[in-house]
N, C-alpha and C. Protein backbone atom coordinates (compact mmCIF):
# COMPACT_ATOMS: atom_id res chain seq x y z
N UNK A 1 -2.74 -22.48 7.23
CA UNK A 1 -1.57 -22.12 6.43
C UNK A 1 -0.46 -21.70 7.40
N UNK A 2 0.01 -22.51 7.71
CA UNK A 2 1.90 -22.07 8.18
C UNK A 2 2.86 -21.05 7.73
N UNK A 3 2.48 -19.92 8.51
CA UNK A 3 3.70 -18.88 8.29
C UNK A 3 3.57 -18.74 6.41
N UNK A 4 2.59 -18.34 6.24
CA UNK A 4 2.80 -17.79 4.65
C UNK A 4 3.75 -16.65 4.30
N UNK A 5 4.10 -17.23 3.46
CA UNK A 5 5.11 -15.83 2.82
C UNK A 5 3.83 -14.65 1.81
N UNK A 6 4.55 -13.82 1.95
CA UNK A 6 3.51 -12.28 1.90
C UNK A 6 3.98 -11.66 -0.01
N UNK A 7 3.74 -11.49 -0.52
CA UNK A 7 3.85 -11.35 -2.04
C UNK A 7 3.32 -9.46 -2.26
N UNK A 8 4.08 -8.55 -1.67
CA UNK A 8 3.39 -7.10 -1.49
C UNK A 8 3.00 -6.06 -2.44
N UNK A 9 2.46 -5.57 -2.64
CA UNK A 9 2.33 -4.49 -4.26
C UNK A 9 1.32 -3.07 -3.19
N UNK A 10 2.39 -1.91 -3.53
CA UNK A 10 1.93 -1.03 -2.76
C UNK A 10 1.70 0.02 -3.57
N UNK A 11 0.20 0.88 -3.51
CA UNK A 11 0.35 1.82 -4.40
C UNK A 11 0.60 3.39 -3.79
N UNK A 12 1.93 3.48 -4.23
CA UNK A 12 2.59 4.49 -2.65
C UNK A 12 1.43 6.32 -2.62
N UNK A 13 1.23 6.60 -4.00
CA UNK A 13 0.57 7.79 -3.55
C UNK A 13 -0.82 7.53 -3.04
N UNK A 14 -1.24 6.45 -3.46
CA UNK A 14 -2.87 6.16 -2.57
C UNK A 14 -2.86 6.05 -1.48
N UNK A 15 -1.80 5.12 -0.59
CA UNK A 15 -1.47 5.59 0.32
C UNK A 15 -0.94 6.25 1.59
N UNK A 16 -0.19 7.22 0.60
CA UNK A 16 0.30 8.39 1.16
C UNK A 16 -0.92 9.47 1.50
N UNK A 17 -1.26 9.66 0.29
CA UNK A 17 -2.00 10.65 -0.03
C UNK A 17 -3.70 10.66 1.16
N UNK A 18 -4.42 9.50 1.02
CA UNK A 18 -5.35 9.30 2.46
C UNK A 18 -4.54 9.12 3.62
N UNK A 19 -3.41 8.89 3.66
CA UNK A 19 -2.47 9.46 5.43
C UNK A 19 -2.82 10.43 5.85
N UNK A 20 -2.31 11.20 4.44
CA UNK A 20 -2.44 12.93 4.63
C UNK A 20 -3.94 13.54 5.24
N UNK A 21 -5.14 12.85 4.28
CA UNK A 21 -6.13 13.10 4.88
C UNK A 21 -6.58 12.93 6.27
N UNK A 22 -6.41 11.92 6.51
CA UNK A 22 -6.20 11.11 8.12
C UNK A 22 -5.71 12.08 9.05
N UNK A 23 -4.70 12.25 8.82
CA UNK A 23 -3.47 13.17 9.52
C UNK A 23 -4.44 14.73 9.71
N UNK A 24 -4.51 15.25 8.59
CA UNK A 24 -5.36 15.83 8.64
C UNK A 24 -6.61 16.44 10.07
N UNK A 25 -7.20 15.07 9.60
CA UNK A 25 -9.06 14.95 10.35
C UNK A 25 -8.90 14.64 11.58
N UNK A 26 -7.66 14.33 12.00
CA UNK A 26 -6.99 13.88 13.61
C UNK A 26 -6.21 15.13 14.16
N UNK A 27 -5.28 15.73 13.02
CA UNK A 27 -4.90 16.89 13.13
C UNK A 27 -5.99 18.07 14.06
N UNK A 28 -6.98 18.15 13.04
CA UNK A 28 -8.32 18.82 13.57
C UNK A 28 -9.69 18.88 14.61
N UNK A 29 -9.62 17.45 14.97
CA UNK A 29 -10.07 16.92 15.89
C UNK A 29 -11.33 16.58 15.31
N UNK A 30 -11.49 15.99 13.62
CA UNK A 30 -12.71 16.02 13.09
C UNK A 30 -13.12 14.42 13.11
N UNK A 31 -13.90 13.98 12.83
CA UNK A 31 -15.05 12.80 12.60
C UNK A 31 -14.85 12.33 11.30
N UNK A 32 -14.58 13.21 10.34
CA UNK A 32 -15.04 12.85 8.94
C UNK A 32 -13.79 13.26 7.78
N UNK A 33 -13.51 12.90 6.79
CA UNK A 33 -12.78 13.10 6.15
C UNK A 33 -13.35 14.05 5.66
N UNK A 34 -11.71 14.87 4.91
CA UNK A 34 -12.40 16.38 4.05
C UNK A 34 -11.10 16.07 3.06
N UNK A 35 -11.48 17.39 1.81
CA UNK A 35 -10.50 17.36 0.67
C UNK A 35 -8.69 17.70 1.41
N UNK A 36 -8.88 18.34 2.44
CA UNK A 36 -8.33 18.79 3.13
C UNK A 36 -6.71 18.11 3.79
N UNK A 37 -5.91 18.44 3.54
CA UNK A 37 -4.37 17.27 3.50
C UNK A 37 -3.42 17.75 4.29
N UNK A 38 -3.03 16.68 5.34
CA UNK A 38 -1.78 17.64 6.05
C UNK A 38 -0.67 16.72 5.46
N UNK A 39 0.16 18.09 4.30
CA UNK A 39 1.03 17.42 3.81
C UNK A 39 2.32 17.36 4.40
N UNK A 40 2.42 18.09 5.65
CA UNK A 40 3.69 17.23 6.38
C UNK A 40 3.77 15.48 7.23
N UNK A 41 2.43 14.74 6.63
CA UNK A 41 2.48 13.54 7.10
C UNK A 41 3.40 12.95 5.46
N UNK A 42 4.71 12.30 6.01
CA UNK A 42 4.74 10.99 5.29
C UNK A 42 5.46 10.06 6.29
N UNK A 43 4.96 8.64 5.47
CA UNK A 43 5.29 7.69 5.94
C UNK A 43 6.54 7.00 5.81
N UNK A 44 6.67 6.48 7.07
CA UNK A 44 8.46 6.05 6.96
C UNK A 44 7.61 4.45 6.32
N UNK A 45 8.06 3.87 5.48
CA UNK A 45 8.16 2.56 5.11
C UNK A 45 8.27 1.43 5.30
N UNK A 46 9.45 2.02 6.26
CA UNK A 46 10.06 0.46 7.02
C UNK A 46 9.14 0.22 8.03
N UNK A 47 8.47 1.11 8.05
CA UNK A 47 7.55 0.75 10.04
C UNK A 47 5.99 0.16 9.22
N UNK A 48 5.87 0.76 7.88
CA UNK A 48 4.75 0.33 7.06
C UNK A 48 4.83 -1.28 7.31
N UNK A 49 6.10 -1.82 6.52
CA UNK A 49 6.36 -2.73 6.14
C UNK A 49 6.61 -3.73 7.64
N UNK A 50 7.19 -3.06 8.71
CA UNK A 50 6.57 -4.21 9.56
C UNK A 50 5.69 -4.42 9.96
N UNK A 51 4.02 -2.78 10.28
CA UNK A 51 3.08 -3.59 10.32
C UNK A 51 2.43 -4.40 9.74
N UNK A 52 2.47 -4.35 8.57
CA UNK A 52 2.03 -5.27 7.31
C UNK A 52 2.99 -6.61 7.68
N UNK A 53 3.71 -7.15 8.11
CA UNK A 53 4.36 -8.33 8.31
C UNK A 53 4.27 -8.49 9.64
N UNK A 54 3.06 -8.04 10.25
CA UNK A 54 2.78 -8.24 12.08
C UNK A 54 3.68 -8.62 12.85
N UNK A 55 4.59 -7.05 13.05
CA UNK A 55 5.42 -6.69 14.27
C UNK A 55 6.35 -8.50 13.28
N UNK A 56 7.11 -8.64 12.10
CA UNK A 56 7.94 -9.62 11.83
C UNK A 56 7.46 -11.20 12.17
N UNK A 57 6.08 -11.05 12.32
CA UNK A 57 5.76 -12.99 12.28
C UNK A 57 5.96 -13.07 11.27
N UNK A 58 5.37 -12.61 9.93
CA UNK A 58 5.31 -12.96 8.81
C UNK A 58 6.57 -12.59 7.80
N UNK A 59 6.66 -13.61 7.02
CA UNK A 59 8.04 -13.10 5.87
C UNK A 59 7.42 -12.69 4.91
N UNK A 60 8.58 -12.52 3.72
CA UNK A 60 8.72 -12.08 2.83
C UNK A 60 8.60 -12.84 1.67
N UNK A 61 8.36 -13.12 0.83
CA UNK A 61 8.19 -14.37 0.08
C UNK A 61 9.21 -13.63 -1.68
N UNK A 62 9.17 -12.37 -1.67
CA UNK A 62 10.25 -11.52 -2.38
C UNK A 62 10.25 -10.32 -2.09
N UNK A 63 10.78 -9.64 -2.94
CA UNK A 63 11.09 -7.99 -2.08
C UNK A 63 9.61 -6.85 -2.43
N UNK A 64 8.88 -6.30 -1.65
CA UNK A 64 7.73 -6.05 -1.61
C UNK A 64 8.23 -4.71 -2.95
N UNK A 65 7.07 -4.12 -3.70
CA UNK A 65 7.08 -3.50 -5.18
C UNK A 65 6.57 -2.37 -4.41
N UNK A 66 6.64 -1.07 -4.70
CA UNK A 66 5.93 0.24 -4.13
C UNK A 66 6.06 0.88 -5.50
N UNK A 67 4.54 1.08 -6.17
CA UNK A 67 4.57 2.03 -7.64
C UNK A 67 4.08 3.43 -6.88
N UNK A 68 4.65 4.57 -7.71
CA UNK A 68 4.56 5.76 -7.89
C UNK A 68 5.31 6.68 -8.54
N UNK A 69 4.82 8.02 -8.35
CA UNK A 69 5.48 8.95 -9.74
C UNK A 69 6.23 9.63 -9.13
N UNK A 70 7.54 9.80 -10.47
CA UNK A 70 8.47 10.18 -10.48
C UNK A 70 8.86 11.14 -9.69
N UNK A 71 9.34 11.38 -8.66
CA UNK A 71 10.21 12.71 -7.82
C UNK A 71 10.94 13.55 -8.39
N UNK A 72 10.57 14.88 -7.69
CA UNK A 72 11.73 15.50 -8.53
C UNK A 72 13.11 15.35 -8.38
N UNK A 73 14.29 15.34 -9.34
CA UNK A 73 15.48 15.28 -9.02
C UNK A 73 16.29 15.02 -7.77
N UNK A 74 16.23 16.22 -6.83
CA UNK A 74 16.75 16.96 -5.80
C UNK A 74 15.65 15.68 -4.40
N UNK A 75 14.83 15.29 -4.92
CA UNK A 75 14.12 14.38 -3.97
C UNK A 75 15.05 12.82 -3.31
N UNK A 76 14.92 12.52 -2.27
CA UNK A 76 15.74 11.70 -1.64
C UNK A 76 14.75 10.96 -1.82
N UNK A 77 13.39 10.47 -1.46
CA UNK A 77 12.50 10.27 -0.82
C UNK A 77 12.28 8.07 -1.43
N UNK A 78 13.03 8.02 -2.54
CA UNK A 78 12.46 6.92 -3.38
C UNK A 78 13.78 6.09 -3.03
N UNK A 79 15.49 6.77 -2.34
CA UNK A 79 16.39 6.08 -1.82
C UNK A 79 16.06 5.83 -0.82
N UNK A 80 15.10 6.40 -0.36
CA UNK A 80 14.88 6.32 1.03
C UNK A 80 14.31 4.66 1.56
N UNK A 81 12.98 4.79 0.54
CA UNK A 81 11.96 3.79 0.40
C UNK A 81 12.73 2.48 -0.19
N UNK A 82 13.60 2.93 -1.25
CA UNK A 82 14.64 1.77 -1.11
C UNK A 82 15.28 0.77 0.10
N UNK A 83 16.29 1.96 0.55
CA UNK A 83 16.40 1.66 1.74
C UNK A 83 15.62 0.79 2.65
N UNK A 84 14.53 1.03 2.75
CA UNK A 84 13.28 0.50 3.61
C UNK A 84 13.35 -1.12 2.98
N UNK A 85 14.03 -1.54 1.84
CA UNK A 85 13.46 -2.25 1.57
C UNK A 85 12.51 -2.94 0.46
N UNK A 86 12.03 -1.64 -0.11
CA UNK A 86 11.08 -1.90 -0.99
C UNK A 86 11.94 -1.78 -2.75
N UNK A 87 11.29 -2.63 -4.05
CA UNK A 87 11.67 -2.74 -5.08
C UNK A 87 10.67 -1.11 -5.79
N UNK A 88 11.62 -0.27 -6.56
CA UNK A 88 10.31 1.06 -6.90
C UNK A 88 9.98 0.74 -8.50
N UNK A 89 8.76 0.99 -8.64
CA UNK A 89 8.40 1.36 -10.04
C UNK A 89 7.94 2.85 -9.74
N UNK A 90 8.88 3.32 -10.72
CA UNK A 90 8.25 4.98 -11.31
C UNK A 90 7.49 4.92 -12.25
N UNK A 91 6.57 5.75 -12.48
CA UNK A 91 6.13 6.29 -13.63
C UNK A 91 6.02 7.92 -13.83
N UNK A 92 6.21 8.43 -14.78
CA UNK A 92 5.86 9.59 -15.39
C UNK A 92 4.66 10.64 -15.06
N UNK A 93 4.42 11.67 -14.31
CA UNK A 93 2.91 12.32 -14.29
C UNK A 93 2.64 12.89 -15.98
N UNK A 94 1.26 12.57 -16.25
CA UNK A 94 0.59 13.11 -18.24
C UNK A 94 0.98 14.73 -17.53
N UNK A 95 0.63 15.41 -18.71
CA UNK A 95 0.67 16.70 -19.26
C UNK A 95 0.08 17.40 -18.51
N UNK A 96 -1.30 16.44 -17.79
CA UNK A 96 -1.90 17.59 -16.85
C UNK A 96 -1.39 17.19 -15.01
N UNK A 97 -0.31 16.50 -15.00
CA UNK A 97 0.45 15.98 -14.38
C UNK A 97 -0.53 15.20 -13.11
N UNK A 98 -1.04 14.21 -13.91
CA UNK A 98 -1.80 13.43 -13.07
C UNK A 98 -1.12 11.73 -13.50
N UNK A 99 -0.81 11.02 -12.54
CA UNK A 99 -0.63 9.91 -12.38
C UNK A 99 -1.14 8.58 -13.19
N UNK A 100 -0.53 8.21 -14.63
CA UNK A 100 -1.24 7.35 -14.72
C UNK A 100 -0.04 6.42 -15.09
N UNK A 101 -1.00 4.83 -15.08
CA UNK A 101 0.11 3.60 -15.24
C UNK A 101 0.18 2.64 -14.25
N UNK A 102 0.12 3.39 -13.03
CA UNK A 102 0.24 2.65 -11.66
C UNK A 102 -0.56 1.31 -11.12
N UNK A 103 -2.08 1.92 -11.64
CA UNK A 103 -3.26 0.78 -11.06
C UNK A 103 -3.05 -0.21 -12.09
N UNK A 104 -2.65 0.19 -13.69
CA UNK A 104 -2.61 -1.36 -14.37
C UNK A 104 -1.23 -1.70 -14.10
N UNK A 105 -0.15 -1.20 -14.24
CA UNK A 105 0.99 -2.13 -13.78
C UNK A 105 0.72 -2.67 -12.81
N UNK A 106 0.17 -2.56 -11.37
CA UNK A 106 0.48 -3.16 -10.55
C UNK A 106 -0.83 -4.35 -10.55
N UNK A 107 -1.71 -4.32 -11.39
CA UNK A 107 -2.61 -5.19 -11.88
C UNK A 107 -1.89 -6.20 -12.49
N UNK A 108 -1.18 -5.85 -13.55
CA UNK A 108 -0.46 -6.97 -14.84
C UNK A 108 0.79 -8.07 -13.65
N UNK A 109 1.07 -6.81 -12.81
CA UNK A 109 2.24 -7.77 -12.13
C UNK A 109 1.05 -8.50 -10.66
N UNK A 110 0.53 -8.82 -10.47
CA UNK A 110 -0.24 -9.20 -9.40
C UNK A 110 -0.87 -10.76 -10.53
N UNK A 111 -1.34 -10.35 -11.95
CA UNK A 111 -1.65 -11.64 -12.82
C UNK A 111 -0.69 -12.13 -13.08
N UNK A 112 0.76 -11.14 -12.72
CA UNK A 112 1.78 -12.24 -13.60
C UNK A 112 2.10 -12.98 -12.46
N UNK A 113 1.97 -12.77 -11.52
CA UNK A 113 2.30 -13.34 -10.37
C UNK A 113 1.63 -15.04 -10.01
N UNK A 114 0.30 -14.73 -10.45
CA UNK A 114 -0.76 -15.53 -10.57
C UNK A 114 -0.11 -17.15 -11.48
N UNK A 115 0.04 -16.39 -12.71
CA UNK A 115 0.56 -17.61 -13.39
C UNK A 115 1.99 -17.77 -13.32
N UNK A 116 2.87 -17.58 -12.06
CA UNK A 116 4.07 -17.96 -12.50
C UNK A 116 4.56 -18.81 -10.95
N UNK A 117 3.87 -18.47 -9.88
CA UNK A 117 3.61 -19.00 -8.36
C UNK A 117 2.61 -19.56 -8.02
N UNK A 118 2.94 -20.72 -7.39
CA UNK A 118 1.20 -21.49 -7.03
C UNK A 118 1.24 -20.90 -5.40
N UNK A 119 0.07 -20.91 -5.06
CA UNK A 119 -0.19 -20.70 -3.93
C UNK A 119 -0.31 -21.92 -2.97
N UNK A 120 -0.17 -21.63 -1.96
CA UNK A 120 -0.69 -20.67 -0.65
C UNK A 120 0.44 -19.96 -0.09
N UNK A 121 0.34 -18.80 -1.02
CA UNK A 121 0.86 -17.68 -0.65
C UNK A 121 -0.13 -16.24 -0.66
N UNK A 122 0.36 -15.46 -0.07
CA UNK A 122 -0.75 -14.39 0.70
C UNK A 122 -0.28 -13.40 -0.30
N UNK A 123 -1.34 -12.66 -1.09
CA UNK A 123 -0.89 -11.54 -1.65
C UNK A 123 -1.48 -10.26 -0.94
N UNK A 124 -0.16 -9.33 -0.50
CA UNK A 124 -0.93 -7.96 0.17
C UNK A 124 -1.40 -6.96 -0.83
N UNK A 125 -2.41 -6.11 -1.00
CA UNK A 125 -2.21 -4.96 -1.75
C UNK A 125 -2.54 -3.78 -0.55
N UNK A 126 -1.57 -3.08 -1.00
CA UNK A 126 -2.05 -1.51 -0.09
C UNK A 126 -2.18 -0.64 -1.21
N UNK A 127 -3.73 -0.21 -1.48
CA UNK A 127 -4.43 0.54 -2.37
C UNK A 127 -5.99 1.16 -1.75
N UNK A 128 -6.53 1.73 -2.06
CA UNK A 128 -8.30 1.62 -1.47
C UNK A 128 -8.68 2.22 -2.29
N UNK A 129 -8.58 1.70 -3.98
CA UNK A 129 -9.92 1.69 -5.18
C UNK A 129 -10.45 0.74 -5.34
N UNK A 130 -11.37 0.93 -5.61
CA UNK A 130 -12.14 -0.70 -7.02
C UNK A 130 -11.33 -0.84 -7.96
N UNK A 131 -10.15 -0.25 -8.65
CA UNK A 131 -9.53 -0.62 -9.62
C UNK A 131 -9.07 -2.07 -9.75
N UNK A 132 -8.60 -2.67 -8.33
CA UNK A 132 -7.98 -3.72 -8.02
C UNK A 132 -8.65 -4.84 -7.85
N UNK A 133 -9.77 -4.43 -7.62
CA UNK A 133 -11.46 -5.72 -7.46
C UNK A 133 -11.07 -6.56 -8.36
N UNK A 134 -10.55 -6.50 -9.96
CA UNK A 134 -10.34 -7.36 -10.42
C UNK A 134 -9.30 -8.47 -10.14
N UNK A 135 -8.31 -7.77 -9.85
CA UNK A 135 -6.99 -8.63 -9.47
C UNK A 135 -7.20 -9.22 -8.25
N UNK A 136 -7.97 -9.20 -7.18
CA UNK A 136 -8.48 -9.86 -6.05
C UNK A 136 -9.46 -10.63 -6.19
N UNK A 137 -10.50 -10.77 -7.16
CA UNK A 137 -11.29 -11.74 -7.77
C UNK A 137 -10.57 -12.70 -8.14
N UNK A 138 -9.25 -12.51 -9.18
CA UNK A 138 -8.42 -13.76 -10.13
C UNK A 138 -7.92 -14.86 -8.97
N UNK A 139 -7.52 -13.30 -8.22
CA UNK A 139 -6.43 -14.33 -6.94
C UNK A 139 -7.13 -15.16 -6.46
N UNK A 140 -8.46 -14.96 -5.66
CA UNK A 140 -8.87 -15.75 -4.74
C UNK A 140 -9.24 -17.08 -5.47
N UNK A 141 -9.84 -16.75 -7.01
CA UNK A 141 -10.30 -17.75 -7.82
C UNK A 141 -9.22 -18.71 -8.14
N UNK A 142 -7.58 -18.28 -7.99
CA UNK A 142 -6.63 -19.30 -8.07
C UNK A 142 -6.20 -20.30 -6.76
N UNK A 143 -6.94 -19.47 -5.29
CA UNK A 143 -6.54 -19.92 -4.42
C UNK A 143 -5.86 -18.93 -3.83
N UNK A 144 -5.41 -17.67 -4.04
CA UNK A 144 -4.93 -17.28 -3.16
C UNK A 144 -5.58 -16.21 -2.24
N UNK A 145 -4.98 -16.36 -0.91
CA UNK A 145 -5.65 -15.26 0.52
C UNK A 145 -5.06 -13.96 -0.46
N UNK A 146 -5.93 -13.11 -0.04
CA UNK A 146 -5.76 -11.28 -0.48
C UNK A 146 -6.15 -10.73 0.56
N UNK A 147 -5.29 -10.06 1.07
CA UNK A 147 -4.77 -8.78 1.90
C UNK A 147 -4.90 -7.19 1.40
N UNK A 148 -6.00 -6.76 1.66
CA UNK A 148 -5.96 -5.18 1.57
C UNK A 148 -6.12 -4.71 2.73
N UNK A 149 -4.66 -3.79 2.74
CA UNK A 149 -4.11 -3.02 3.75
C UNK A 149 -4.04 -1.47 3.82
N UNK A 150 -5.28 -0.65 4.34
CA UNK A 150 -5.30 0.34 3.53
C UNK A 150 -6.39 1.18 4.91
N UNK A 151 -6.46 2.35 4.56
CA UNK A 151 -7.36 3.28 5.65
C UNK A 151 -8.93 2.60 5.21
N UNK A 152 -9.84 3.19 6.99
CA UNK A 152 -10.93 2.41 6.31
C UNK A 152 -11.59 3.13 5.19
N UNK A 153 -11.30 4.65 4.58
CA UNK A 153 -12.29 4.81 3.68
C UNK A 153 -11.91 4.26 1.60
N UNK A 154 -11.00 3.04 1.89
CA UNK A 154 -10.74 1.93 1.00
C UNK A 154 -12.29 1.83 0.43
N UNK A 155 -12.16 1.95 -0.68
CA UNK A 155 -13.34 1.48 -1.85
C UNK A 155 -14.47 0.12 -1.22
N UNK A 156 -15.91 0.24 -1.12
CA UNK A 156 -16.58 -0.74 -0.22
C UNK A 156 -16.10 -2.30 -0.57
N UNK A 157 -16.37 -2.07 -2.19
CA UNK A 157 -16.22 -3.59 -3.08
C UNK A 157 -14.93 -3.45 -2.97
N UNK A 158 -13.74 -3.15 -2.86
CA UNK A 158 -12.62 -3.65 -2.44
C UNK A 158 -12.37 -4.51 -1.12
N UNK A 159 -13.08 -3.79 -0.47
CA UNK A 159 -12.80 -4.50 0.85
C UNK A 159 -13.88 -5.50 1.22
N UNK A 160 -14.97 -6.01 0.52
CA UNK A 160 -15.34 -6.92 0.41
C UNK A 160 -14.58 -8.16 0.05
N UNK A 161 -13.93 -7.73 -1.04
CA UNK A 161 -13.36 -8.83 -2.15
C UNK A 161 -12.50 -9.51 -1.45
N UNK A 162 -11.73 -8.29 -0.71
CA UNK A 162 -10.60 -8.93 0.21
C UNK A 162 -10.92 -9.83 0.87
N UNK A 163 -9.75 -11.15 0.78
CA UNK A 163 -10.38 -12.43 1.90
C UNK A 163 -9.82 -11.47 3.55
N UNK A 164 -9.36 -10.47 3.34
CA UNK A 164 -8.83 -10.07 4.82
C UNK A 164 -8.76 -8.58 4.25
N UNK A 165 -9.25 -7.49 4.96
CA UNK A 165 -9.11 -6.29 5.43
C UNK A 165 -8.27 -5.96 6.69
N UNK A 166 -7.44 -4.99 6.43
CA UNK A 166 -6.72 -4.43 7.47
C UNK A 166 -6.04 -2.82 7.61
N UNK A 167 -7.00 -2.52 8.20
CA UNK A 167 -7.43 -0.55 7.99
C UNK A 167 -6.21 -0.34 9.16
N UNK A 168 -5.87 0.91 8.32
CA UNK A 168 -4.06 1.22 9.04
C UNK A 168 -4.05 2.66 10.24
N UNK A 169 -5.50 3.00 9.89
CA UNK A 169 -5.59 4.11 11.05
C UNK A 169 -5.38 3.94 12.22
N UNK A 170 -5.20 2.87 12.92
CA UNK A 170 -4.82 2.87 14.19
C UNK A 170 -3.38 2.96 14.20
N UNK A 171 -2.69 2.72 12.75
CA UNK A 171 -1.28 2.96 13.11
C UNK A 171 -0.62 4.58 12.17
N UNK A 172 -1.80 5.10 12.19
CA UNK A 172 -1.23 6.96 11.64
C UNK A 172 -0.34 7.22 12.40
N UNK A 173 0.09 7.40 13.44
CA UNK A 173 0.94 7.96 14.35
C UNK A 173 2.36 7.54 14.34
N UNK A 174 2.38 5.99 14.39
CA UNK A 174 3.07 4.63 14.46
C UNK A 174 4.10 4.87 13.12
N UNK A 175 3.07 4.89 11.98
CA UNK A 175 3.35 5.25 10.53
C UNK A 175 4.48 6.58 9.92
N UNK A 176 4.38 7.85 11.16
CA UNK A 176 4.56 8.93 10.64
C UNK A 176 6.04 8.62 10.86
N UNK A 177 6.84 9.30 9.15
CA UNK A 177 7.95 9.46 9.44
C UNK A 177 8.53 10.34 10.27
N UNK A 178 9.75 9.88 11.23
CA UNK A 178 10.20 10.61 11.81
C UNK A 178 9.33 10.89 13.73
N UNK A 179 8.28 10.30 13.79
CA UNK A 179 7.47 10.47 14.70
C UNK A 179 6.86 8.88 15.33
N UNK A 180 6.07 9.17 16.14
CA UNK A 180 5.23 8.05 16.49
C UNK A 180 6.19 6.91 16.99
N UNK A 181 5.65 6.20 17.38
CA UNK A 181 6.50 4.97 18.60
C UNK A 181 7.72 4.59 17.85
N UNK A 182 8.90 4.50 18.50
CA UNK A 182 10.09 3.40 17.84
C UNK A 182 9.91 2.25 18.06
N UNK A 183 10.41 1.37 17.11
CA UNK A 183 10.29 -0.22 17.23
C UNK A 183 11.64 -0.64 16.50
């Protein structure tokens, strides 16, 4: 396949949120993940988005989707990610202000994708549940390569499913906004 164009769906607090852990267990000098979060790791986007498009070999095939919940007001953080590049879906946190909406939207748009583009085009997901096992089953069954781009402790059967795994811990550092190598 010649220079495939990349089709992206990112699920931004999944992985934000195992950065943090990461950040964390490196922070500490530990081996193992813990509940434990260093929440001054976030990720600048744009440096996401070129390792995921390897250092710019690879294009864009449309403007990559990043779902997550709503910021507060006074938050820059989603112009930011704009900026970077990326198209946002918000959603709402429920009552007990937990996140939901995210894993099936970005499911429904990954099938709609399915029937509206033929492949050989590469779909990325950066997620690490089984939620998505399904939508990486459809793909491959239509023909298309699937890309999960995600830390290694990504869901097992996810990263099976994937015709390609690509664990981002070697680029925590790389990743951190504001820090880690310029490019």
């Amino acid at each position: 396949m010649a220079d495939p164009k990349l089709y992206m769906f990112v699920d931004n607090s999944n992985v934000l949120i195992e950065g943090r852990r990461f950040a964390e267990m490196r922070r500490k000098g530990r081996s193992t993940l813990s509940a434990f979060k260093d929440d001054s790791y976030e990720i600048d986007w744009g440096k996401f988005l070129y390792v995921v498009k390897e250092k710019d070999t690879r294009g864009l095939a449309e403007v990559p989707i990043l779902y997550g919940s709503r910021p507060p007001a006074e938050d820059s953080v989603w112009n930011r990610i704009r900026d970077d590049g990326f198209d946002v879906k918000v959603f709402d946190r429920n009552i007990r202000n937990k996140e939901k909406g995210v894993d099936m939207e970005m499911g429904m748009d990954i099938a709609e994708l399915l029937h509206t583009v033929k492949p050989p085009r590469v779909i990325v997901i950066a997620a690490g549940d089984a939620d998505y096992v399904p939508a990486v089953e459809r793909a491959k069954n239509k023909g298309w390569p699937v890309e999960v781009w995600f830390w290694t402790n990504a869901a097992a059967d996810l990263k099976s499913a994937a015709t390609r795994f690509c664990a981002l811990d070697n680029h925590l550092e790389f990743l951190r906004l504001g820090g880690g190598i310029i490019w």
